[in-house]
C-alpha atoms as a PDB file:
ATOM      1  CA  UNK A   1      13.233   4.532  -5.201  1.00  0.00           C
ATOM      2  CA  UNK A   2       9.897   4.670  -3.600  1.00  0.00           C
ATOM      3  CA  UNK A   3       6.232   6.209  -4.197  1.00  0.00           C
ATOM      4  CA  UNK A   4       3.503   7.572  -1.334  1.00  0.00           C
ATOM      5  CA  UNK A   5       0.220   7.765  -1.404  1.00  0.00           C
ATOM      6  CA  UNK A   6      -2.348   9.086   1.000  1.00  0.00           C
ATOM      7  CA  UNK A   7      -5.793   8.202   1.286  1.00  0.00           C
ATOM      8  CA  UNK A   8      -8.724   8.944   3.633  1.00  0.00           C
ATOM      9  CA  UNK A   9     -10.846   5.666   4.891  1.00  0.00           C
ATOM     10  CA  UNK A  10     -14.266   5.916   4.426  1.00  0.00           C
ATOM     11  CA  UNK A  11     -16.814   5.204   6.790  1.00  0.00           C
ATOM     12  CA  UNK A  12     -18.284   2.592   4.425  1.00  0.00           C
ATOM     13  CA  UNK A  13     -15.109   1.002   3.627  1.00  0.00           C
ATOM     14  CA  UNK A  14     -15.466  -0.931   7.274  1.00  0.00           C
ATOM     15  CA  UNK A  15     -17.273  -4.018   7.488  1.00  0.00           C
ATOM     16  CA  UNK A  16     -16.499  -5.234  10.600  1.00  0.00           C
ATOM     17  CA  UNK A  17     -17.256  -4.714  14.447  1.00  0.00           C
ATOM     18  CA  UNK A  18     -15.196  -2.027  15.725  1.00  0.00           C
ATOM     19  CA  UNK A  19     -15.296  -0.079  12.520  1.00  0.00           C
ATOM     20  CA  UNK A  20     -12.504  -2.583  11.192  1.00  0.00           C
ATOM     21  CA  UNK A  21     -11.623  -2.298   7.660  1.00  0.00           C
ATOM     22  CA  UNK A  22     -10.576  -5.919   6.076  1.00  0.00           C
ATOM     23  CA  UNK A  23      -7.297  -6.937   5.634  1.00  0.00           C
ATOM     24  CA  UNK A  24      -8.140  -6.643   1.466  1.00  0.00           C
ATOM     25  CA  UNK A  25      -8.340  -2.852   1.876  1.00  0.00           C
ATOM     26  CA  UNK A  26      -4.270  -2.268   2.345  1.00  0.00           C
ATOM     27  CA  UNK A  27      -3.448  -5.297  -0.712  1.00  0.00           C
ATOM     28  CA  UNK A  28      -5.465  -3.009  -3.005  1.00  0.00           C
ATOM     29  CA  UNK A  29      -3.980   0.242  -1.797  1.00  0.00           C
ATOM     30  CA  UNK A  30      -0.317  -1.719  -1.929  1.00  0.00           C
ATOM     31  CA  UNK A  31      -1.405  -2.501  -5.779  1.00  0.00           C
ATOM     32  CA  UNK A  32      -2.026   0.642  -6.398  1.00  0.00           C
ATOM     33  CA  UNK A  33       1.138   1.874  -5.125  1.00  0.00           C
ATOM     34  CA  UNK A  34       2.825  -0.584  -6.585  1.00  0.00           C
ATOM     35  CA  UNK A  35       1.798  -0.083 -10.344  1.00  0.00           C
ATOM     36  CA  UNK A  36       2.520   3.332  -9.460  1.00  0.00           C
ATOM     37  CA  UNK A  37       5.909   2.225  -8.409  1.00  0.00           C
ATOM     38  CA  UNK A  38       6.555   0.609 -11.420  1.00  0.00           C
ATOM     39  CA  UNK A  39       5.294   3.469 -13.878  1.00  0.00           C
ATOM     40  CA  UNK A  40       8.153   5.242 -12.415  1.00  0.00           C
ATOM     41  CA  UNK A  41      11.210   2.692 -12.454  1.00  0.00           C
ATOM     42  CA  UNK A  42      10.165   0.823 -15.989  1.00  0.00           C
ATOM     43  CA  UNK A  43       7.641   3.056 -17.719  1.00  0.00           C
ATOM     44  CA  UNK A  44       5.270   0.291 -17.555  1.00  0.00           C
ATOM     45  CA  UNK A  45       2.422  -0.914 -15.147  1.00  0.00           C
ATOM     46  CA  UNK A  46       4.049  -4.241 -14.908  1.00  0.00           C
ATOM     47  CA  UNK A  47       2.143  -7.676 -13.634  1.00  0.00           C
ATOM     48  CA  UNK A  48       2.319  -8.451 -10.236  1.00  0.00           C
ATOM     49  CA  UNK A  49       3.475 -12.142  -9.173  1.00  0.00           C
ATOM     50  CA  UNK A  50       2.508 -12.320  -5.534  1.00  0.00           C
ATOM     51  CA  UNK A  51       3.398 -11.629  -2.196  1.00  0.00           C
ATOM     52  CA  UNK A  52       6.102 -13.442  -0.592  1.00  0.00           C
ATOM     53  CA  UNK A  53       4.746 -11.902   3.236  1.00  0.00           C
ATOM     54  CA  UNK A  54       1.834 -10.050   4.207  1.00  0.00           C
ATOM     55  CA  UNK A  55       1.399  -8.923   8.128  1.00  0.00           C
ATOM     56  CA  UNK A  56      -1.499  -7.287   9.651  1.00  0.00           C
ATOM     57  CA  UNK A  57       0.105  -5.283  12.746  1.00  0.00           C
ATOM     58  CA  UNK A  58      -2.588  -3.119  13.753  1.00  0.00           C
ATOM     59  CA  UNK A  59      -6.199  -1.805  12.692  1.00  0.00           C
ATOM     60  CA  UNK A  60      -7.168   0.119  10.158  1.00  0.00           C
ATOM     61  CA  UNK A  61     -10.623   1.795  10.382  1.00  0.00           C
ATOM     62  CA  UNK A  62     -13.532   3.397   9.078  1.00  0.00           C
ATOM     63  CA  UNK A  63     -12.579   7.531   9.607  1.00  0.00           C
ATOM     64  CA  UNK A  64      -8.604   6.891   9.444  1.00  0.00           C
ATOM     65  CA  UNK A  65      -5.832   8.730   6.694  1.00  0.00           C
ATOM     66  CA  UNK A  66      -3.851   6.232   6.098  1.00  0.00           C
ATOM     67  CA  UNK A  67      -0.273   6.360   3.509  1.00  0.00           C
ATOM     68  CA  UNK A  68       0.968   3.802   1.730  1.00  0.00           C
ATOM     69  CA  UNK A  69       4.592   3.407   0.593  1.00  0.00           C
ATOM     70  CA  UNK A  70       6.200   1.034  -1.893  1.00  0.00           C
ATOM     71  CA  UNK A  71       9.765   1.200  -2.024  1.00  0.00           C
ATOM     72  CA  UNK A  72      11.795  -0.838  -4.482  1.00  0.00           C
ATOM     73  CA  UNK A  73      13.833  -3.495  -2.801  1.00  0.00           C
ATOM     74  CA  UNK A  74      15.808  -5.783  -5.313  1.00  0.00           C
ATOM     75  CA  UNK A  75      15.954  -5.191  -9.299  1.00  0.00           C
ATOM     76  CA  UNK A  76      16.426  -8.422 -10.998  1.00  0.00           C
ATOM     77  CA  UNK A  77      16.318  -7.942 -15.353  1.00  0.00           C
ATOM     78  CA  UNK A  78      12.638  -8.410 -15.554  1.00  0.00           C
ATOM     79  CA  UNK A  79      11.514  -8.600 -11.407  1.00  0.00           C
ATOM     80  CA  UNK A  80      11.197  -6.025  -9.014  1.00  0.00           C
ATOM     81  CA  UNK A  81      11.363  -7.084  -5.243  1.00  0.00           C
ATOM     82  CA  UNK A  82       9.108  -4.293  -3.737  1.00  0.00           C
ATOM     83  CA  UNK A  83       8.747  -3.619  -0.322  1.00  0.00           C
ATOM     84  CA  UNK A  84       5.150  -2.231   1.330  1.00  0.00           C
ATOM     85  CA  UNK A  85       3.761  -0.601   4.370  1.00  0.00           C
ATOM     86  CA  UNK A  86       0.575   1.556   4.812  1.00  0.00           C
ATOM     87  CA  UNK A  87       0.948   3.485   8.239  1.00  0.00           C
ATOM     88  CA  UNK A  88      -2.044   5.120   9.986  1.00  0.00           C
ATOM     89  CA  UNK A  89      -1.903   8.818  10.072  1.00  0.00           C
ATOM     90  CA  UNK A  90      -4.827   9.854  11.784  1.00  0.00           C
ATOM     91  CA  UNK A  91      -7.772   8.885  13.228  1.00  0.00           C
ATOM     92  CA  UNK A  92     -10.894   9.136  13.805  1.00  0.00           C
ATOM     93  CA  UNK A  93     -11.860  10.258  17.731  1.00  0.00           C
ATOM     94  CA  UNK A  94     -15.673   9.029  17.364  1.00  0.00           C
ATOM     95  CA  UNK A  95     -18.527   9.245  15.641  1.00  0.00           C
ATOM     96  CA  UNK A  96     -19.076  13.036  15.580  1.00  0.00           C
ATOM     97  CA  UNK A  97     -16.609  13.404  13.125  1.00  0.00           C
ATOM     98  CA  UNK A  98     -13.438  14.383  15.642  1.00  0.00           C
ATOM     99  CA  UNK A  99     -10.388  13.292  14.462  1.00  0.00           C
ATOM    100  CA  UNK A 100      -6.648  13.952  14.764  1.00  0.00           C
ATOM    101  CA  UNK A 101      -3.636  13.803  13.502  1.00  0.00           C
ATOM    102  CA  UNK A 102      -1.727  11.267  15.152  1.00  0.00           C
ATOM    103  CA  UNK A 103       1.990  12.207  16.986  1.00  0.00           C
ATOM    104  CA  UNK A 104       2.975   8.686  15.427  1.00  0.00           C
ATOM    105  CA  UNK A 105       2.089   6.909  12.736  1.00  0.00           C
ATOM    106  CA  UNK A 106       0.866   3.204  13.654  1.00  0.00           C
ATOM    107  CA  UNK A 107       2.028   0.604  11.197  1.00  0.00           C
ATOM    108  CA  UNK A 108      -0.855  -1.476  10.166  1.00  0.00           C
ATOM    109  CA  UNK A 109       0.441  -3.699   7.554  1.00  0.00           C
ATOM    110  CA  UNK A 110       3.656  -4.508   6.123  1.00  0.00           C
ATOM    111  CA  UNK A 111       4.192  -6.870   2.831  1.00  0.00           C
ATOM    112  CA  UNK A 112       6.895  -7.939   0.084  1.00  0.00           C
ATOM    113  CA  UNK A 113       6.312  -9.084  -3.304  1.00  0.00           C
ATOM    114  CA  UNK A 114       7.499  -9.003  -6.755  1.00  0.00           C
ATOM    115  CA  UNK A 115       6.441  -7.634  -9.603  1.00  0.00           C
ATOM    116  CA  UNK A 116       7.808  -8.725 -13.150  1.00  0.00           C
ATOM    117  CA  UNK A 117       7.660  -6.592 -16.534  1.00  0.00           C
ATOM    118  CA  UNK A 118       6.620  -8.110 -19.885  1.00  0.00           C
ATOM    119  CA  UNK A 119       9.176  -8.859 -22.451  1.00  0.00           C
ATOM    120  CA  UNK A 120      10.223  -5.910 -24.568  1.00  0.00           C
ATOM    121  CA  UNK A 121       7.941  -3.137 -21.913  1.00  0.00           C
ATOM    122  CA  UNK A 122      11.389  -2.509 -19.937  1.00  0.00           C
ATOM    123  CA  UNK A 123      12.502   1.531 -21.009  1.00  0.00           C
ATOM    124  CA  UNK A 124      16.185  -0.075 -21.880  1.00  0.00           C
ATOM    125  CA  UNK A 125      14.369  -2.510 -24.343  1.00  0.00           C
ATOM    126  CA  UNK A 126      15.206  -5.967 -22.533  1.00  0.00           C
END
């Protein structure tokens, strides 16, 4: 099971030479997608334990679409292993306003964590 969501990066979401958007920028998008994720499989937003890996591959910037996937991984009674990776899927040309849509997408960042629903929240009641 997996979710996808797409989102355009704002100008003002960079903060960094190089119109760089922080590293922060795909963790929130990945807990959004995540909650999301967990809507679906449990009925319930779920709390979300930590991240077991996190890597930045490649840039994300000011003017770029990027998408966001989680897909569930592992199903334990009350943790969910869920994978994440935001891919890049256009970009921004220059500062005109040009963009396009990229032939590829680039993988920026990639992550795995777990997520763990309350006691009684689960839809089967465990």
């Amino acid at each position: 099971m997996k979710v996808v969501h797409q989102r355009y990066v704002a100008h003002s979401d960079a903060h960094y030479a190089g119109n760089l958007v922080d590293g922060a920028f795909s963790l929130k998008l990945f807990g959004d997608a995540g909650t999301h994720l967990a809507i679906v499989v449990d009925g319930h937003e779920s709390l979300f334990a930590g991240y077991s890996s996190v890597e930045f591959l490649a840039p994300v910037r000011g003017g770029d679409v990027v998408e966001v996937e989680a897909r569930l991984a592992a199903e334990g009674r009350r943790s969910r292993t869920v994978e994440f990776e935001l891919r890049v899927t256009c970009r921004s040309l220059d500062e005109t306003g040009r963009a396009e849509v990229l032939a590829e997408p680039i993988v920026a960042t990639r992550a795995r964590g777990t997520g763990v629903v309350p006691a009684g929240a689960i839809r089967n009641g465990s």
